[in-house]
N, C-alpha and C. Protein backbone atom coordinates (compact mmCIF):
# COMPACT_ATOMS: atom_id res chain seq x y z
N UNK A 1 9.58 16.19 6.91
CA UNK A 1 8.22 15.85 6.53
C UNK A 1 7.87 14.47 7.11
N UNK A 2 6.72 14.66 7.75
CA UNK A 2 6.46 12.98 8.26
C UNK A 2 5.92 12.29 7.45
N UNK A 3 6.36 10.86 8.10
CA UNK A 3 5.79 9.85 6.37
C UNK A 3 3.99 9.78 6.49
N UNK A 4 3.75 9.70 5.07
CA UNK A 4 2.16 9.49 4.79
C UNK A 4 1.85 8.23 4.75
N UNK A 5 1.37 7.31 5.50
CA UNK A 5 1.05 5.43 5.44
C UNK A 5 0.08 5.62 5.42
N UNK A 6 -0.98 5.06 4.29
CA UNK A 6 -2.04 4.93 4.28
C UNK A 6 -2.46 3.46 3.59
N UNK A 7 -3.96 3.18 3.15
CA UNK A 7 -4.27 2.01 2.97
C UNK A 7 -4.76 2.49 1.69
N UNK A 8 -4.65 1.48 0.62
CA UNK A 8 -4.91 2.37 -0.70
C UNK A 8 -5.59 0.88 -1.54
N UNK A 9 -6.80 1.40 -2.32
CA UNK A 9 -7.44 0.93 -3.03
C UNK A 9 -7.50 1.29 -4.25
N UNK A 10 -6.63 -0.08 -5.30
CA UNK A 10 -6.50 0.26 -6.58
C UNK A 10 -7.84 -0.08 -7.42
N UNK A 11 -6.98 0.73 -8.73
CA UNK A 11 -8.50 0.52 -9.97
C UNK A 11 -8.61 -0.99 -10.39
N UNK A 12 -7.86 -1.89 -10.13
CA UNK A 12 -7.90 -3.01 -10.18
C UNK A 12 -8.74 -4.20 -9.34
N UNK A 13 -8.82 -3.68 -7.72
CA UNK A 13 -9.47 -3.90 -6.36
C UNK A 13 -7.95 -4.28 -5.62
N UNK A 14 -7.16 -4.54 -5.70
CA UNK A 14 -5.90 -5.02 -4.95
C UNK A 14 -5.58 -3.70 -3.88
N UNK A 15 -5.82 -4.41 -2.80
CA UNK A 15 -5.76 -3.50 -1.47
C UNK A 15 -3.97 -3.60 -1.13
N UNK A 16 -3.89 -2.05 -0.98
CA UNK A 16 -1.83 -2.25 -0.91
C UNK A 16 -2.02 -1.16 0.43
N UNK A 17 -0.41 -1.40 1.72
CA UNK A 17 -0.77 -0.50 2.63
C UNK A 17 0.68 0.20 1.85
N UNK A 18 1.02 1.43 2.23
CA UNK A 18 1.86 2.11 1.91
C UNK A 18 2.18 3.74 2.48
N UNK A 19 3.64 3.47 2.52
CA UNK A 19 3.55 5.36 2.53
C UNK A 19 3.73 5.61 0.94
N UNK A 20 2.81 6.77 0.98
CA UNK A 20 3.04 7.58 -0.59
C UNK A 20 2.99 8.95 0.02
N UNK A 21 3.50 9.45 -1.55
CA UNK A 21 4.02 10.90 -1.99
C UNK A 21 3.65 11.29 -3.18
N UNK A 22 2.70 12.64 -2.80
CA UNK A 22 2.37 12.71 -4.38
C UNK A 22 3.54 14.08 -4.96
N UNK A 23 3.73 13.75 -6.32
CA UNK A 23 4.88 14.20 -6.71
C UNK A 23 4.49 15.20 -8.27
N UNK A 24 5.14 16.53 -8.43
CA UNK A 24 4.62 17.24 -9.82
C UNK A 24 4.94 16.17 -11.05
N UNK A 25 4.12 16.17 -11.82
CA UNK A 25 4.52 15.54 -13.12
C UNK A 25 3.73 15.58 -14.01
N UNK A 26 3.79 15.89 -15.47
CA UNK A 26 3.25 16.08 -16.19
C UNK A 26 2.04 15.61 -16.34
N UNK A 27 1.05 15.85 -17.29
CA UNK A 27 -0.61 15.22 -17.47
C UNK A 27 0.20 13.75 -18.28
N UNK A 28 -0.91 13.11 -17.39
CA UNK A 28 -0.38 11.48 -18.04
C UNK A 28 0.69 10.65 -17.46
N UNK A 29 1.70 11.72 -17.17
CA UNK A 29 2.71 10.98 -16.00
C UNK A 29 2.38 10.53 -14.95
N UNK A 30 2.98 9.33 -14.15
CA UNK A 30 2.76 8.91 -12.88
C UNK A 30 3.08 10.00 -11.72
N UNK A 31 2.06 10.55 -11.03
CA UNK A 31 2.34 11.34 -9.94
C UNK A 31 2.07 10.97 -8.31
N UNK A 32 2.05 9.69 -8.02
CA UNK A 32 2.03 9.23 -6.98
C UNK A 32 3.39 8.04 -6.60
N UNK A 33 4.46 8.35 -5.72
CA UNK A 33 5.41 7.66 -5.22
C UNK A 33 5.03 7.17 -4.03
N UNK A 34 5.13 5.69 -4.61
CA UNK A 34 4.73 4.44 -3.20
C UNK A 34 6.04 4.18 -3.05
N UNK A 35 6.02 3.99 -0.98
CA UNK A 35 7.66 3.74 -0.82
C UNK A 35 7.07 2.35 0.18
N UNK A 36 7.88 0.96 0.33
CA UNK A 36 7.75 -0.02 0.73
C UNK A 36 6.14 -0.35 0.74
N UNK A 37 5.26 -0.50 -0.42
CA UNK A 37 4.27 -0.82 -0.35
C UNK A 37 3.97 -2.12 -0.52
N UNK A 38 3.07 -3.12 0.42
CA UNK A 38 2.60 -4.15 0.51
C UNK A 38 0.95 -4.73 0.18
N UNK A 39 0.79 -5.85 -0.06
CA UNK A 39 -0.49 -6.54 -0.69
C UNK A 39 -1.07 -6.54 0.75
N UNK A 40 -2.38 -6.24 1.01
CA UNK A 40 -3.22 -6.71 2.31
C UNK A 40 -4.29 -7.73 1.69
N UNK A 41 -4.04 -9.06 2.61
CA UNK A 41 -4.63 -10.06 2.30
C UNK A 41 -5.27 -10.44 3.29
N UNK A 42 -6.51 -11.01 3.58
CA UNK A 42 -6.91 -11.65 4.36
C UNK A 42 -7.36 -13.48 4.32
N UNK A 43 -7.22 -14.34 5.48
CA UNK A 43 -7.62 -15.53 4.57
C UNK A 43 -8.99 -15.95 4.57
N UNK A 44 -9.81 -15.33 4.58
CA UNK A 44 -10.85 -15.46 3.64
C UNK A 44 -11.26 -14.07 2.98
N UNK A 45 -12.29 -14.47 2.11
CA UNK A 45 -12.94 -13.93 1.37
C UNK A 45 -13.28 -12.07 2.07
N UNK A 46 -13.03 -12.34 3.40
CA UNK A 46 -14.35 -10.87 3.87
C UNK A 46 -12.80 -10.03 4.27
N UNK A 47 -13.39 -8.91 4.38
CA UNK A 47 -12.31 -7.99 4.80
C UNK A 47 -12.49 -7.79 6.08
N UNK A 48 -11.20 -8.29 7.12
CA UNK A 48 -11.41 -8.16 8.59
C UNK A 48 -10.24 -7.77 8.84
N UNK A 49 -9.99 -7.59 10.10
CA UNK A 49 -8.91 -6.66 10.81
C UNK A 49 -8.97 -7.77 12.31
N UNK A 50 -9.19 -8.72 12.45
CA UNK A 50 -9.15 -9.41 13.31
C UNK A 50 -8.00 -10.11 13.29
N UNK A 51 -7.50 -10.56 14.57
CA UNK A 51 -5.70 -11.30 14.77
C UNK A 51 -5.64 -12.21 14.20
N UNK A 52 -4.79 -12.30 13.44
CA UNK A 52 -4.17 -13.70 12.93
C UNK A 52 -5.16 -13.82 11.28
N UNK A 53 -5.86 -12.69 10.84
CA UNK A 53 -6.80 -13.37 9.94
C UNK A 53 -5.90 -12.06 8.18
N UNK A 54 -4.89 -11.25 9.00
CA UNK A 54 -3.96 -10.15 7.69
C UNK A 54 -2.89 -11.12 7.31
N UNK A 55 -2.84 -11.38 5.78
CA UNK A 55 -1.51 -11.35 5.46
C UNK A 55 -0.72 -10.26 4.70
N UNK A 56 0.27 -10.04 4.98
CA UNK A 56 1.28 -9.15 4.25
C UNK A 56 2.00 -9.29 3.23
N UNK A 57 2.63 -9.53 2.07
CA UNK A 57 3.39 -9.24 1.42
C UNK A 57 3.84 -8.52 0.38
N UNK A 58 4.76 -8.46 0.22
CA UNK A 58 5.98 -7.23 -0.56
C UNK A 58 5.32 -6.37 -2.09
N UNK A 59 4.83 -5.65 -2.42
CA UNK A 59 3.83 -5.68 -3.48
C UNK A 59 5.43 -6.30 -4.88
N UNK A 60 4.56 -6.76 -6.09
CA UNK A 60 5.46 -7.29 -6.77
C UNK A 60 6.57 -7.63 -6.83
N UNK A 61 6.60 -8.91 -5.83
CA UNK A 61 8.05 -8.90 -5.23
C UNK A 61 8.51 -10.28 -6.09
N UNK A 62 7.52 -11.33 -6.69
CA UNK A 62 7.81 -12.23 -7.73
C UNK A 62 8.72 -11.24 -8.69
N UNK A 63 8.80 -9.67 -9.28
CA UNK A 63 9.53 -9.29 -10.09
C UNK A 63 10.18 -8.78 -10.43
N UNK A 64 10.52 -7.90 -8.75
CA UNK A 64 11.39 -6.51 -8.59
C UNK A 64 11.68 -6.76 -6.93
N UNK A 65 13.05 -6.16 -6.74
CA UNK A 65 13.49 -6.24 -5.63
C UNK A 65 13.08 -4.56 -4.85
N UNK A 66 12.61 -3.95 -6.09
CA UNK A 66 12.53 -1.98 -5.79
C UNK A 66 11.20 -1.99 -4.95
N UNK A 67 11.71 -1.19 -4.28
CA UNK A 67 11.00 -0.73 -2.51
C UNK A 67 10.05 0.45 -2.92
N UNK A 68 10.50 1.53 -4.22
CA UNK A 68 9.80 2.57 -4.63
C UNK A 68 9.37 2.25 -6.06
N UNK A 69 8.15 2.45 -6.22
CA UNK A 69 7.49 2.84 -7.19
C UNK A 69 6.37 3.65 -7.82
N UNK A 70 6.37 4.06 -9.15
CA UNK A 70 5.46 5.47 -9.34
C UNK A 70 4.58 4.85 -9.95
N UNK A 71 3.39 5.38 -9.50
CA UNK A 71 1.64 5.40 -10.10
C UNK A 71 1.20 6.61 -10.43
N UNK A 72 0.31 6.74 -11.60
CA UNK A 72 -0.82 7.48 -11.92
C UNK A 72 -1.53 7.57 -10.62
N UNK A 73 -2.19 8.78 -10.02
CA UNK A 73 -3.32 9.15 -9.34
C UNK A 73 -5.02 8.14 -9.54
N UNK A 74 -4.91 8.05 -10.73
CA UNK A 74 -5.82 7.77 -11.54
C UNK A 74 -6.09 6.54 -11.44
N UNK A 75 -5.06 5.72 -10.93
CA UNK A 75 -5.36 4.08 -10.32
C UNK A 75 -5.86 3.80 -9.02
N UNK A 76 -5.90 5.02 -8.48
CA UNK A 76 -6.28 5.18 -6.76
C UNK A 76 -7.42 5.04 -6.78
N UNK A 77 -8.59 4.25 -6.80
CA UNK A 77 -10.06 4.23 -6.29
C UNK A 77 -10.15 5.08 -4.69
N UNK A 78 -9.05 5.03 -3.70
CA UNK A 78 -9.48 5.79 -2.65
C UNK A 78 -8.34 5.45 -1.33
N UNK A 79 -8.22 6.02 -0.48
CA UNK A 79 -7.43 6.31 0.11
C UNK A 79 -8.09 6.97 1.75
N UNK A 80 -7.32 5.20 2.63
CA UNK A 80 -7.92 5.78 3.99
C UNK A 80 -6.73 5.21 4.93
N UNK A 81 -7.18 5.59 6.16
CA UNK A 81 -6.46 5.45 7.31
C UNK A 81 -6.41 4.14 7.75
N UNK A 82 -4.96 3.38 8.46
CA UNK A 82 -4.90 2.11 8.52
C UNK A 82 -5.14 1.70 10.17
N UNK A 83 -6.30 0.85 10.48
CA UNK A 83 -6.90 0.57 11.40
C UNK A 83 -5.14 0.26 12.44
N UNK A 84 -4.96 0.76 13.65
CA UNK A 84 -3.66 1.04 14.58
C UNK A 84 -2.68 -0.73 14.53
N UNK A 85 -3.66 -1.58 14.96
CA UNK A 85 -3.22 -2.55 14.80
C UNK A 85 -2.52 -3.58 13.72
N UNK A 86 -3.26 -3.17 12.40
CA UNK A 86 -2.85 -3.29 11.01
C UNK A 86 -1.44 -2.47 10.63
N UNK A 87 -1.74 -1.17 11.04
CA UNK A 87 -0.18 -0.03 10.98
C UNK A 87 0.62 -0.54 11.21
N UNK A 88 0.31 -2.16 12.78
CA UNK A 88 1.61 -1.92 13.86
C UNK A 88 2.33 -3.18 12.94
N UNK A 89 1.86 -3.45 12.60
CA UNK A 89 2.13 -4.91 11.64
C UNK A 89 3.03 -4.74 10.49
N UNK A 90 1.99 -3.98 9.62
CA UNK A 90 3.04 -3.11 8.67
C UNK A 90 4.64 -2.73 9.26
N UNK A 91 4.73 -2.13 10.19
CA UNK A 91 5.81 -1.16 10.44
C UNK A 91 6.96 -2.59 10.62
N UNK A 92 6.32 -3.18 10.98
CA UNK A 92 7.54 -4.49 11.68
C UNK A 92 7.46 -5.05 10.43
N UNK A 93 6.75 -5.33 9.68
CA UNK A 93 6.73 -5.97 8.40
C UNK A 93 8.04 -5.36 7.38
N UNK A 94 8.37 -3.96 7.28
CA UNK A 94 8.75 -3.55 6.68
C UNK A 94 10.32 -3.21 6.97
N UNK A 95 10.09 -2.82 8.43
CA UNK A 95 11.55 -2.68 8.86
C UNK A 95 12.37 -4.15 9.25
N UNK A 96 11.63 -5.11 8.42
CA UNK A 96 12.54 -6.38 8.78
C UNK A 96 13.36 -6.21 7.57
């Protein structure tokens, strides 16, 4: 199965890039598995995709060293494709 990386917008607004997996689980259970998912930051205020203006890091990494974690569906505001250059970033980001 090839991995799913996408760019994901929580119910919170915190933009995370990630591969996920959605997984059977009961009503109420978490049915979405994020694997090495990261915070997308930019340094300012606007959302750009321009060089030098993404930062990356580890999603809750102040509290857990774990690479996988499960979400509710239900926290997902939405789910899109990660502009090529942003991907390429990620990928090196992650396999360091």
């Amino acid at each position: 199965m090839d991995k799913v990386i996408k760019l994901i917008v929580l119910s919170n607004k915190e933009i995370l890039l990630s591969e996920i997996e959605e997984v059977g689980a009961q009503v109420g259970e978490p049915d979405c598995k994020l694997i090495n998912p990261v915070v997308l930051k930019t340094t300012d205020d606007k959302l750009t995709i321009e060089e030098g203006k993404v930062t990356l890091t580890k999603w809750l990494s102040s509290f857990t060293y774990d690479k996988t974690f499960m979400i509710s569906s239900d926290k997902i505001i939405t789910l899109a494709e990660i502009a090529p250059n942003i991907l390429e970033k990620y990928l090196v980001f992650v396999n360091n």
